[in-house]
N, C-alpha and C. Protein backbone atom coordinates (compact mmCIF):
# COMPACT_ATOMS: atom_id res chain seq x y z
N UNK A 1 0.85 -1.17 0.00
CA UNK A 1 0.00 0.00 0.00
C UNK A 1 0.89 1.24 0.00
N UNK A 2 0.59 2.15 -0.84
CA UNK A 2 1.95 3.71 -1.04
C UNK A 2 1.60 4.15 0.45
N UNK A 3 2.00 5.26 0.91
CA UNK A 3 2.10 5.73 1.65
C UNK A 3 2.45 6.90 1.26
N UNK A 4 2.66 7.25 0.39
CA UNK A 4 3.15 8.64 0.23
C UNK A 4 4.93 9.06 -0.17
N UNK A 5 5.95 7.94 0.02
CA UNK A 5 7.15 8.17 -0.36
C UNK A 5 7.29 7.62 -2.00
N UNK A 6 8.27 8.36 -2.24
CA UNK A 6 8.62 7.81 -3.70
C UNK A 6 8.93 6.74 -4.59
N UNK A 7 9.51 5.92 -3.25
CA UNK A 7 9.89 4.35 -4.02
C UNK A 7 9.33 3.54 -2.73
N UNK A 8 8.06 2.56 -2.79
CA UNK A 8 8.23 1.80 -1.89
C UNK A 8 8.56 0.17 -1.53
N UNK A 9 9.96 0.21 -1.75
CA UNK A 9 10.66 -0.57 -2.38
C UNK A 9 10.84 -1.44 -3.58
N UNK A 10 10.65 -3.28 -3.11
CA UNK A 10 10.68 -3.61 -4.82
C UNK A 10 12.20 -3.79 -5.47
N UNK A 11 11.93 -4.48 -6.95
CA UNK A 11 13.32 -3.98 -7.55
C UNK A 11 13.90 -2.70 -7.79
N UNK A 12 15.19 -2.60 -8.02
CA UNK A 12 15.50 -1.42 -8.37
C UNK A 12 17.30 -1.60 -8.74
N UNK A 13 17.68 -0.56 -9.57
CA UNK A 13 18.74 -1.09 -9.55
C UNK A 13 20.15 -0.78 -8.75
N UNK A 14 20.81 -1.64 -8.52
CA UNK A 14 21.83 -2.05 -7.64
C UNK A 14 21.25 -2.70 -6.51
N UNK A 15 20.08 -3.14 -5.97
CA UNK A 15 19.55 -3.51 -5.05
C UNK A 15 19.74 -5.35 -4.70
N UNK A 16 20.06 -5.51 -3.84
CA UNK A 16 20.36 -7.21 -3.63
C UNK A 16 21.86 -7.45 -3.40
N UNK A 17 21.70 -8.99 -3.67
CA UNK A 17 23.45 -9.69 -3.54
C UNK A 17 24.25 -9.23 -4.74
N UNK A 18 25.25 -9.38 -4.34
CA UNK A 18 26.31 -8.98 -5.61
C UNK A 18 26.48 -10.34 -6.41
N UNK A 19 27.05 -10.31 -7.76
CA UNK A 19 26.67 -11.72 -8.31
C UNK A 19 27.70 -12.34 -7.89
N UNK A 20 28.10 -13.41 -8.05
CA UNK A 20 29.50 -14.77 -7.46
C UNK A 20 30.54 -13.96 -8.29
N UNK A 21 30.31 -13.19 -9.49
CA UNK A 21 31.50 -13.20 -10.37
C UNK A 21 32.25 -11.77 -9.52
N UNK A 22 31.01 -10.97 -9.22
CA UNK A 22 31.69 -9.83 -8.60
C UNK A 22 32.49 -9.91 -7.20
N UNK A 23 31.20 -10.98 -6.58
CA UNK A 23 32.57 -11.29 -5.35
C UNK A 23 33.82 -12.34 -5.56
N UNK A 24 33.64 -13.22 -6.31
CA UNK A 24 34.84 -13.85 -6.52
C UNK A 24 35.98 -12.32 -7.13
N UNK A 25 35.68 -11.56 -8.19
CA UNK A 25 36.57 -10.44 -8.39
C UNK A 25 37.22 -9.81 -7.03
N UNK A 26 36.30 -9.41 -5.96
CA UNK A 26 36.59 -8.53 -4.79
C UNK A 26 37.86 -9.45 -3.99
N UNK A 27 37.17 -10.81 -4.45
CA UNK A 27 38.65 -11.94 -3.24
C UNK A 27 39.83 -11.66 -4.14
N UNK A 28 39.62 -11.80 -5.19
CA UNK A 28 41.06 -11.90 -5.63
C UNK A 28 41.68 -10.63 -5.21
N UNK A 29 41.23 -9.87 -5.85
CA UNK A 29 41.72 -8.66 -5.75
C UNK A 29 42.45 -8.23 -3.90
N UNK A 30 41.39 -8.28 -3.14
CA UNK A 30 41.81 -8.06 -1.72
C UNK A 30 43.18 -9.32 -1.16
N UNK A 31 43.21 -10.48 -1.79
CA UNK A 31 44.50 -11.38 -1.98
C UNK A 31 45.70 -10.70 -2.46
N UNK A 32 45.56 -10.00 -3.33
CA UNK A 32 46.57 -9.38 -4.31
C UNK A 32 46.92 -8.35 -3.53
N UNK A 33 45.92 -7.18 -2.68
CA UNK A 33 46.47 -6.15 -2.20
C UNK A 33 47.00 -6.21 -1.08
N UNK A 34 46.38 -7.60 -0.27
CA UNK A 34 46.60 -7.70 1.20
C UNK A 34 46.95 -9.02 1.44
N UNK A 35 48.45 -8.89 1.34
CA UNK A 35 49.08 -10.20 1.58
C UNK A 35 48.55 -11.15 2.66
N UNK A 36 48.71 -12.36 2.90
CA UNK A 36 48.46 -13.35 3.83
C UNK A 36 49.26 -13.14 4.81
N UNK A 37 50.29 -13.06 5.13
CA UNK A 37 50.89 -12.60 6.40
C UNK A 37 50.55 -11.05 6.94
N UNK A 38 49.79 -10.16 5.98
CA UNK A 38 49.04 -9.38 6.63
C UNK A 38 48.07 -9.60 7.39
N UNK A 39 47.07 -10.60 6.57
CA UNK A 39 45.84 -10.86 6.88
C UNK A 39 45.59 -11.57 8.16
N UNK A 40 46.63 -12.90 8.16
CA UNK A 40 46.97 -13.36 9.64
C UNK A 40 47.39 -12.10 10.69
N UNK A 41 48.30 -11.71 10.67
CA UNK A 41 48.24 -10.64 11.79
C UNK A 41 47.04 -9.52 11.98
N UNK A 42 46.19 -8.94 10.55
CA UNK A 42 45.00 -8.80 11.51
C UNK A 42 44.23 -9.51 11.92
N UNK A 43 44.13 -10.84 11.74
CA UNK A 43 43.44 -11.96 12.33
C UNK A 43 43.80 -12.33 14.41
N UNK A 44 45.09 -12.04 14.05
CA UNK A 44 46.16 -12.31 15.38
C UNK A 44 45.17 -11.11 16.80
N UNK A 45 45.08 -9.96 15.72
CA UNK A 45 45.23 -8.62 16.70
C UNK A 45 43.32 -8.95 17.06
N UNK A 46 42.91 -9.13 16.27
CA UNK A 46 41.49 -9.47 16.70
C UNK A 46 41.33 -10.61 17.69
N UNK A 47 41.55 -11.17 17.48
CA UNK A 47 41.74 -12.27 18.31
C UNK A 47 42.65 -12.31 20.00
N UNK A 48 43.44 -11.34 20.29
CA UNK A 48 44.30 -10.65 21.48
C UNK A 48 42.83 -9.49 21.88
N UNK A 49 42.31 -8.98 21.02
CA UNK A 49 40.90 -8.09 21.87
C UNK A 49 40.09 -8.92 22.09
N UNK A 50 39.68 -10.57 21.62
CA UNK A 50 38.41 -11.02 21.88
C UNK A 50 39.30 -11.49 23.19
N UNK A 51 40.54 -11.99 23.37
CA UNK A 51 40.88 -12.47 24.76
C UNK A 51 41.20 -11.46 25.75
N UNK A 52 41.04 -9.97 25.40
CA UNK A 52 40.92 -9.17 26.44
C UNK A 52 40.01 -9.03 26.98
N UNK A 53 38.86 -9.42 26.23
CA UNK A 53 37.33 -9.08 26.78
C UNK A 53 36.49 -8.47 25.67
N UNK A 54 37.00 -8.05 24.43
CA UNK A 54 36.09 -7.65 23.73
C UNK A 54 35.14 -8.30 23.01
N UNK A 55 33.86 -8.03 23.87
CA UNK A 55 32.58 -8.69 22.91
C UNK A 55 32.41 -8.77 21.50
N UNK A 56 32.58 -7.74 20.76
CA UNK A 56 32.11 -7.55 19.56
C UNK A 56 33.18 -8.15 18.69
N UNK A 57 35.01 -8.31 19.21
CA UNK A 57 35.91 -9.11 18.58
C UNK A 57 35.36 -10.89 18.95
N UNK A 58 35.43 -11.09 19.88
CA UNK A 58 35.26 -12.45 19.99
C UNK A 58 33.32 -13.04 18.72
N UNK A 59 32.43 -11.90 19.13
CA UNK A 59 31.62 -12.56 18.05
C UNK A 59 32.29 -12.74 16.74
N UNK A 60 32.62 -11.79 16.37
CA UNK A 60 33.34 -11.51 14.71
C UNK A 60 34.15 -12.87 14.54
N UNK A 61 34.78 -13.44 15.68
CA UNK A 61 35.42 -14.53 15.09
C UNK A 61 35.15 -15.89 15.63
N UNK A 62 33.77 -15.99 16.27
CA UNK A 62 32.85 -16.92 16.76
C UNK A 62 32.36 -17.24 15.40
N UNK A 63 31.97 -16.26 14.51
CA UNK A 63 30.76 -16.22 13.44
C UNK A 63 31.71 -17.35 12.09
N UNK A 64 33.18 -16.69 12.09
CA UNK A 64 33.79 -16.62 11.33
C UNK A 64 34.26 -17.92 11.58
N UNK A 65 34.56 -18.55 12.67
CA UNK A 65 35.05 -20.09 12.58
C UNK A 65 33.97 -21.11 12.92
N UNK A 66 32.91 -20.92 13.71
CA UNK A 66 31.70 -21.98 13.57
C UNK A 66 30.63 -21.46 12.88
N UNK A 67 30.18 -20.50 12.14
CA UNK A 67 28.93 -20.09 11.45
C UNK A 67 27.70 -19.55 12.68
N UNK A 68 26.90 -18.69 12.16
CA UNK A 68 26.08 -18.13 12.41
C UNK A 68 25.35 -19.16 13.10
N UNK A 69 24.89 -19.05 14.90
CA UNK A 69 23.90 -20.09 15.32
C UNK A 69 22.31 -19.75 14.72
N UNK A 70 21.45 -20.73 14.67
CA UNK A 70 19.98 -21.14 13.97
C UNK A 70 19.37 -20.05 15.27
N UNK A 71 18.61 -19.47 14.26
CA UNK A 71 17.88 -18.71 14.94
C UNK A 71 16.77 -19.37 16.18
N UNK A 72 16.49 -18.39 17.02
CA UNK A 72 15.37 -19.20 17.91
C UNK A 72 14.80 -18.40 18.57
N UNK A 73 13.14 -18.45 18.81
CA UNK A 73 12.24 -17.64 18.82
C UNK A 73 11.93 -18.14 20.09
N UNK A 74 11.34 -17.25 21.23
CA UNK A 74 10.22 -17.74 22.43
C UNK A 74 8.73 -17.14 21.43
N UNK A 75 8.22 -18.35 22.20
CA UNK A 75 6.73 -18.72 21.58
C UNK A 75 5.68 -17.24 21.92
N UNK A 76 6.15 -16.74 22.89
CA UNK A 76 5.27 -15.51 22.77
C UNK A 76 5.96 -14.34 22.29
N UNK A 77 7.63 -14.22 21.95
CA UNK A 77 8.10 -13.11 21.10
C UNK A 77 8.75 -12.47 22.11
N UNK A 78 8.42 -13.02 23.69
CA UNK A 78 9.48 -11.91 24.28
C UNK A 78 10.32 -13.31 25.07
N UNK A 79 11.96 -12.24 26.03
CA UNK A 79 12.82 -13.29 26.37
C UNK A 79 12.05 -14.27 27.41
N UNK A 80 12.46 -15.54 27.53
CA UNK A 80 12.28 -16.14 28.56
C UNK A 80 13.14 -16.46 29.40
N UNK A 81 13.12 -16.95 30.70
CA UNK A 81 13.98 -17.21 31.68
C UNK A 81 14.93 -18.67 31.12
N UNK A 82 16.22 -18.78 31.20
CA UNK A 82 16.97 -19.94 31.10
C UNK A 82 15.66 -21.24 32.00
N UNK A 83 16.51 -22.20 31.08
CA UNK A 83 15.26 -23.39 31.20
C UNK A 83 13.77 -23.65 31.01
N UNK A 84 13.28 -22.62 30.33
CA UNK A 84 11.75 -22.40 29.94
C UNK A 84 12.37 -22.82 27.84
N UNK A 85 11.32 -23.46 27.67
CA UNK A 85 11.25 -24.21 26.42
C UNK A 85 11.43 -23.05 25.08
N UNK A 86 12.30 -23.00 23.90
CA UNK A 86 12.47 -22.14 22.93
C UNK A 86 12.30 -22.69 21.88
N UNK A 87 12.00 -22.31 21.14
CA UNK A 87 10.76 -22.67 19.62
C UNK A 87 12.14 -21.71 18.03
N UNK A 88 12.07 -22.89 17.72
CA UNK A 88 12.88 -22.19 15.92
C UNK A 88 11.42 -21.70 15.40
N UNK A 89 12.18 -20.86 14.37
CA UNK A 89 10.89 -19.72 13.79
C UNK A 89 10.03 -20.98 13.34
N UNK A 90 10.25 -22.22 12.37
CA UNK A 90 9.38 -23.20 12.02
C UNK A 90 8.92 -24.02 13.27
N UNK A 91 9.02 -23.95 14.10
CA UNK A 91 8.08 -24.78 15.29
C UNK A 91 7.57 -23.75 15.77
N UNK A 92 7.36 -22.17 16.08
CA UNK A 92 6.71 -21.10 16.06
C UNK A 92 5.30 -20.97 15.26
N UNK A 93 5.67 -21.15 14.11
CA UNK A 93 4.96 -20.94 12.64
C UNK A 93 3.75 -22.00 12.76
N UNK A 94 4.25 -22.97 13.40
CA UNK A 94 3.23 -24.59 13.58
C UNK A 94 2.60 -24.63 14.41
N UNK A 95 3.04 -23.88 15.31
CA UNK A 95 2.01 -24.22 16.59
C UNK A 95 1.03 -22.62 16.51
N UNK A 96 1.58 -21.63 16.10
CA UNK A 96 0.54 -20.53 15.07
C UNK A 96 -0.53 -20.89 14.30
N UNK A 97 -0.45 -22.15 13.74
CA UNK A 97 -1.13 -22.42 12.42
C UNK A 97 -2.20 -23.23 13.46
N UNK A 98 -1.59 -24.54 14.61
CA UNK A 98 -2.53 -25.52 15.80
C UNK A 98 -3.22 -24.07 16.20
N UNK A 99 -2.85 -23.63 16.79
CA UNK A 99 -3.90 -22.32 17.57
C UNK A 99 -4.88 -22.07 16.59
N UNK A 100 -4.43 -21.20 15.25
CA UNK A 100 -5.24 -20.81 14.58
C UNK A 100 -6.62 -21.59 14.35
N UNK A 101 -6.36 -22.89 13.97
CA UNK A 101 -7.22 -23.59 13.67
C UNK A 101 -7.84 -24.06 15.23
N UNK A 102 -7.68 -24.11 16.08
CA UNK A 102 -8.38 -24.87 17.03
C UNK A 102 -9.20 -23.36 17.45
N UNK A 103 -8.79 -22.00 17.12
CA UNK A 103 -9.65 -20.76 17.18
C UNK A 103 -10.86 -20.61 15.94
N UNK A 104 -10.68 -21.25 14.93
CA UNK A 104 -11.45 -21.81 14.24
C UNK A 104 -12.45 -22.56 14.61
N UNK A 105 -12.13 -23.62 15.18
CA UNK A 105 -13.15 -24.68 16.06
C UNK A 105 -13.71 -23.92 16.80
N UNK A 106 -13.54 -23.70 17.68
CA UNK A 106 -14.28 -22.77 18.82
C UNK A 106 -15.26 -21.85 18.36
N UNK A 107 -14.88 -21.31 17.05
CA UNK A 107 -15.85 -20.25 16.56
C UNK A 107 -17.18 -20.41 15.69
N UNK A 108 -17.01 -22.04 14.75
CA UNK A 108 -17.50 -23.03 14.60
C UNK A 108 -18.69 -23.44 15.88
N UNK A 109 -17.93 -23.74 16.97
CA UNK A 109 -19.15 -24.21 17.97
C UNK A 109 -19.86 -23.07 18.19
N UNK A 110 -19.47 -22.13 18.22
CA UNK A 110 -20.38 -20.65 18.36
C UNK A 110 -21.49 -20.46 17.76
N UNK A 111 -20.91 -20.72 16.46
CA UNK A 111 -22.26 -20.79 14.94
C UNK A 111 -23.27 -21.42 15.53
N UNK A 112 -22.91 -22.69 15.70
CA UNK A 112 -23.56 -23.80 15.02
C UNK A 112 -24.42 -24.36 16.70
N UNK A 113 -25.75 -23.74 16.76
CA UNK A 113 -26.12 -24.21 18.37
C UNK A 113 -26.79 -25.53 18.56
């Protein structure tokens, strides 16, 4: 629905992933400018701040050597206390869909006297 701004989103161009050819171009290239014994020592120096304590170094190279953890949702959207049960967005989505329909039923018996 517009709203009143000029583009409301959609395609457009330059918008999205870059293609494989452009990032394969960007690796080489950043190989070529930034040697490997560079790259290890800024690897080194990041890694001396995540063991000082820095949060935001130690994620950066949490992400970077085991991958991004699977997302996970509490069933009503806000935090819950450690040891209370946590739902991935698809076991969220399912038990959305059980509710829905058993709010269905109920509304069904309403109709129908």
């Amino acid at each position: 629905m517009p709203d009143g701004r000029v583009k409301n989103g959609g395609a457009r161009p330059g918008a999205g992933r870059r293609s494989k050819a452009a990032e394969a171009e960007l690796q080489r290239l950043l190989k070529k400018c930034w040697p490997r014994k560079e790259r290890e020592a800024a690897i080194r120096k990041v890694a001396e701040r995540a063991n000082l304590g820095s949060l935001e170094a130690l994620k950066f190279l949490w992400v970077y050597a085991y991958g991004k953890p699977r997302e996970m949702l509490a069933d009503d959207g806000n935090d819950q206390p450690d040891g209370q049960e946590r739902l991935t967005l698809e076991e969220w989505k399912q038990r959305a869909a059980e509710r829905e329909e058993q709010a269905r039923g109920a509304m069904d018996a309403f109709a129908d006297p």
